[in-house]
C-alpha atoms as a PDB file:
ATOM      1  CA  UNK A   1      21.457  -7.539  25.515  1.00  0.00           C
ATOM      2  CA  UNK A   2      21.571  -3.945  25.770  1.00  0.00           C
ATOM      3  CA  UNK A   3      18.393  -1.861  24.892  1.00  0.00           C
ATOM      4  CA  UNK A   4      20.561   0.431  22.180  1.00  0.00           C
ATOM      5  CA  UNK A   5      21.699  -2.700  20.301  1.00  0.00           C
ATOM      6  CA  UNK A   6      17.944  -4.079  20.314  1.00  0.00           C
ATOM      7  CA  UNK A   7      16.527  -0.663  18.927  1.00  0.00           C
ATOM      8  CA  UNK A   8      19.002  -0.432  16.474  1.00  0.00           C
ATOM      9  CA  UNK A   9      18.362  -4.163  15.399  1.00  0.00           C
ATOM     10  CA  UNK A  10      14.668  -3.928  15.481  1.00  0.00           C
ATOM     11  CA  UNK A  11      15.312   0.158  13.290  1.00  0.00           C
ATOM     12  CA  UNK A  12      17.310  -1.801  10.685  1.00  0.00           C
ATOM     13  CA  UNK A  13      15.318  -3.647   8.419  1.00  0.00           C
ATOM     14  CA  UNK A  14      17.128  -3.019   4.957  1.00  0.00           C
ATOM     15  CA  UNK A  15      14.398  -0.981   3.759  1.00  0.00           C
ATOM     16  CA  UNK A  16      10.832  -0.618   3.764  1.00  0.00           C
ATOM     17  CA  UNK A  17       8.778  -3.684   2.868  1.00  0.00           C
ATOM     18  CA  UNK A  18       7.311  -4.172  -0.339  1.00  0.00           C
ATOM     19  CA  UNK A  19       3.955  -5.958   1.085  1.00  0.00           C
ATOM     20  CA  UNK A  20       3.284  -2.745   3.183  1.00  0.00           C
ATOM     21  CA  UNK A  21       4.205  -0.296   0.072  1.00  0.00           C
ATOM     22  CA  UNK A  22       1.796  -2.185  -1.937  1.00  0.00           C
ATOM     23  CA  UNK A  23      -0.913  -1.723   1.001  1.00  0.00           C
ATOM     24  CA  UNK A  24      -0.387   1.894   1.712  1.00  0.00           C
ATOM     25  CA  UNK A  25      -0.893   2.464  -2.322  1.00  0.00           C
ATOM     26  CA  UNK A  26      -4.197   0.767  -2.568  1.00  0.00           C
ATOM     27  CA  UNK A  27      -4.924   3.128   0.648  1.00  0.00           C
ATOM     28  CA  UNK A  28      -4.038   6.082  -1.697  1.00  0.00           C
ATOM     29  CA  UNK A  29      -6.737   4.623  -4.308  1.00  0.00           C
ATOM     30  CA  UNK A  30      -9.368   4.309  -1.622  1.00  0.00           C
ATOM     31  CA  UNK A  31      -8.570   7.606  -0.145  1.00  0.00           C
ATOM     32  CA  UNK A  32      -8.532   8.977  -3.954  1.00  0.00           C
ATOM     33  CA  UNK A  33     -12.141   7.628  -4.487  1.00  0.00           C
ATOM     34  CA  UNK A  34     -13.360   8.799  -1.523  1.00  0.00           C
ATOM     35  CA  UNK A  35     -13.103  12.278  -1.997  1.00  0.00           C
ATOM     36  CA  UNK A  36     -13.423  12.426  -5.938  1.00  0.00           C
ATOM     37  CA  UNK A  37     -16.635  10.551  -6.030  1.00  0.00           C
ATOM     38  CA  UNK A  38     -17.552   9.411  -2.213  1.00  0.00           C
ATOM     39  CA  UNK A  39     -20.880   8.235  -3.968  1.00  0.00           C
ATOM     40  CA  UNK A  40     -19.157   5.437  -5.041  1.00  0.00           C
ATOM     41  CA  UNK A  41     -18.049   4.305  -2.154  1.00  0.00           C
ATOM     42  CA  UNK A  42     -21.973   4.429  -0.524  1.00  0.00           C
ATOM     43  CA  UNK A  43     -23.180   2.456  -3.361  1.00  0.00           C
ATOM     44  CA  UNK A  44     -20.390   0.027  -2.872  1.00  0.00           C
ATOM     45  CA  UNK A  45     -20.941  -0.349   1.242  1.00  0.00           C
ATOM     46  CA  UNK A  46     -25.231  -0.230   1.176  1.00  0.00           C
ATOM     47  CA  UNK A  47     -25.158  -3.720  -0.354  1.00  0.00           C
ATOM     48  CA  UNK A  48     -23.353  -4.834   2.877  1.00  0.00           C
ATOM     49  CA  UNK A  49     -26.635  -3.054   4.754  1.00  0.00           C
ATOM     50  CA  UNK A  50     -29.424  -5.338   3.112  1.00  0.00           C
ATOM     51  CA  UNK A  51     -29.563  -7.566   5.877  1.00  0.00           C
ATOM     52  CA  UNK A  52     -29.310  -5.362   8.681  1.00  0.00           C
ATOM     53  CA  UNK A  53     -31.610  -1.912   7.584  1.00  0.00           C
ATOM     54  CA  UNK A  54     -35.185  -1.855   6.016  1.00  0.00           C
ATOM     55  CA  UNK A  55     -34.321   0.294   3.500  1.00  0.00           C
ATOM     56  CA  UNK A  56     -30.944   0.948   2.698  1.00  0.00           C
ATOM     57  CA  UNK A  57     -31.324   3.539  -0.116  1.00  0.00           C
ATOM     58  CA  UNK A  58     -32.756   5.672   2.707  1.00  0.00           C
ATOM     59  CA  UNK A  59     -29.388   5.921   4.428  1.00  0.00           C
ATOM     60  CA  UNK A  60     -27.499   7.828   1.627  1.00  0.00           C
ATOM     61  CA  UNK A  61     -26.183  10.493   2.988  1.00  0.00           C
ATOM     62  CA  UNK A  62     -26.856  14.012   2.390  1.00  0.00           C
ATOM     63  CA  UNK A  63     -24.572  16.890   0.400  1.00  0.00           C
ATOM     64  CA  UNK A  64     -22.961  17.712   3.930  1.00  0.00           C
ATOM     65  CA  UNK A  65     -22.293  13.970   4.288  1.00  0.00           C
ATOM     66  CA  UNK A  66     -20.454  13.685   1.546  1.00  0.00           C
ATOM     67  CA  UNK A  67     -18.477  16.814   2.580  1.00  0.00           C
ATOM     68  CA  UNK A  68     -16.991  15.562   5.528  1.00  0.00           C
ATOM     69  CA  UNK A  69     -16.625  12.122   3.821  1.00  0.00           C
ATOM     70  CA  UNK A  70     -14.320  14.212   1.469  1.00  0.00           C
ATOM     71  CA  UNK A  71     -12.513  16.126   4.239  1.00  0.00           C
ATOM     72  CA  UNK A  72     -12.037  12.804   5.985  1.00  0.00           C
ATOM     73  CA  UNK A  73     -10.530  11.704   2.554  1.00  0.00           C
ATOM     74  CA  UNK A  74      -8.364  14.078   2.093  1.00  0.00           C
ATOM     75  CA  UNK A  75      -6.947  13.896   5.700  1.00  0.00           C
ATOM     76  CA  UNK A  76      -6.517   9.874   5.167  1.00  0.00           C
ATOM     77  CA  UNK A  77      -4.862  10.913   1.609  1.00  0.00           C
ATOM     78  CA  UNK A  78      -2.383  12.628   3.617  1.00  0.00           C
ATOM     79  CA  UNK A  79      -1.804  10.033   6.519  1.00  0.00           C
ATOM     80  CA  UNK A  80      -1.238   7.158   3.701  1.00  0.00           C
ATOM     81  CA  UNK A  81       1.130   9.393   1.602  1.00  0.00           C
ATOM     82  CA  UNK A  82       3.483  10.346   4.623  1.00  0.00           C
ATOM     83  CA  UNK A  83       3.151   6.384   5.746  1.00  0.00           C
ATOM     84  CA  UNK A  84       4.166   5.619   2.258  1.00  0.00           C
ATOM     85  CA  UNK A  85       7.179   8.510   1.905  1.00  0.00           C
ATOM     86  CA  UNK A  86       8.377   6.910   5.068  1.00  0.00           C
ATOM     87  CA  UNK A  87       8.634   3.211   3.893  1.00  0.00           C
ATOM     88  CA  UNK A  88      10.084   4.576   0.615  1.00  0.00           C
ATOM     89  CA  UNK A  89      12.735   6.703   2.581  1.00  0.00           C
ATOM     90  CA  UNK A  90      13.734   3.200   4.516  1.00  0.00           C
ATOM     91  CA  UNK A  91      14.476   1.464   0.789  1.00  0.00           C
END
């Protein structure tokens, strides 16, 4: 089979798929949380550390923490939203 053909085959899909459209906008809620109120999301997680850290309130990070948590949020904001533009475009 030639390599073109099987490109073009595997390229054409009939549009973007409604499992991963659904996934990409739950990522935009997770990546909206995270840099409105990244608190949330540390309250959320330090259950998960009970069994592994003495004292998981200690671990909260600081002001500048929750700064780059935001940055970080905003730069997976716009990684999800060109993912999801993309599978939208294929529709």
């Amino acid at each position: 089979m030639n390599l073109a053909l099987t490109l073009q085959a595997a390229s054409d899909n009939g549009g973007g798929n409604p499992a991963v459209i659904l996934l990409l906008c739950l990522f935009l809620i997770m990546g909206a949380v995270q840099v409105v109120r990244p608190q949330l999301l540390w309250k959320l997680n330090s259950r998960l550390q009970r069994d592994w850290v003495k004292n998981p309130e200690a671990t909260e990070p600081t002001s500048k923490g929750y700064a780059m948590q935001r940055g970080t949020g905003i730069l997976f904001l716009a990684v999800a939203t060109w993912m999801l533009i993309q599978q939208l475009q294929q529709a």
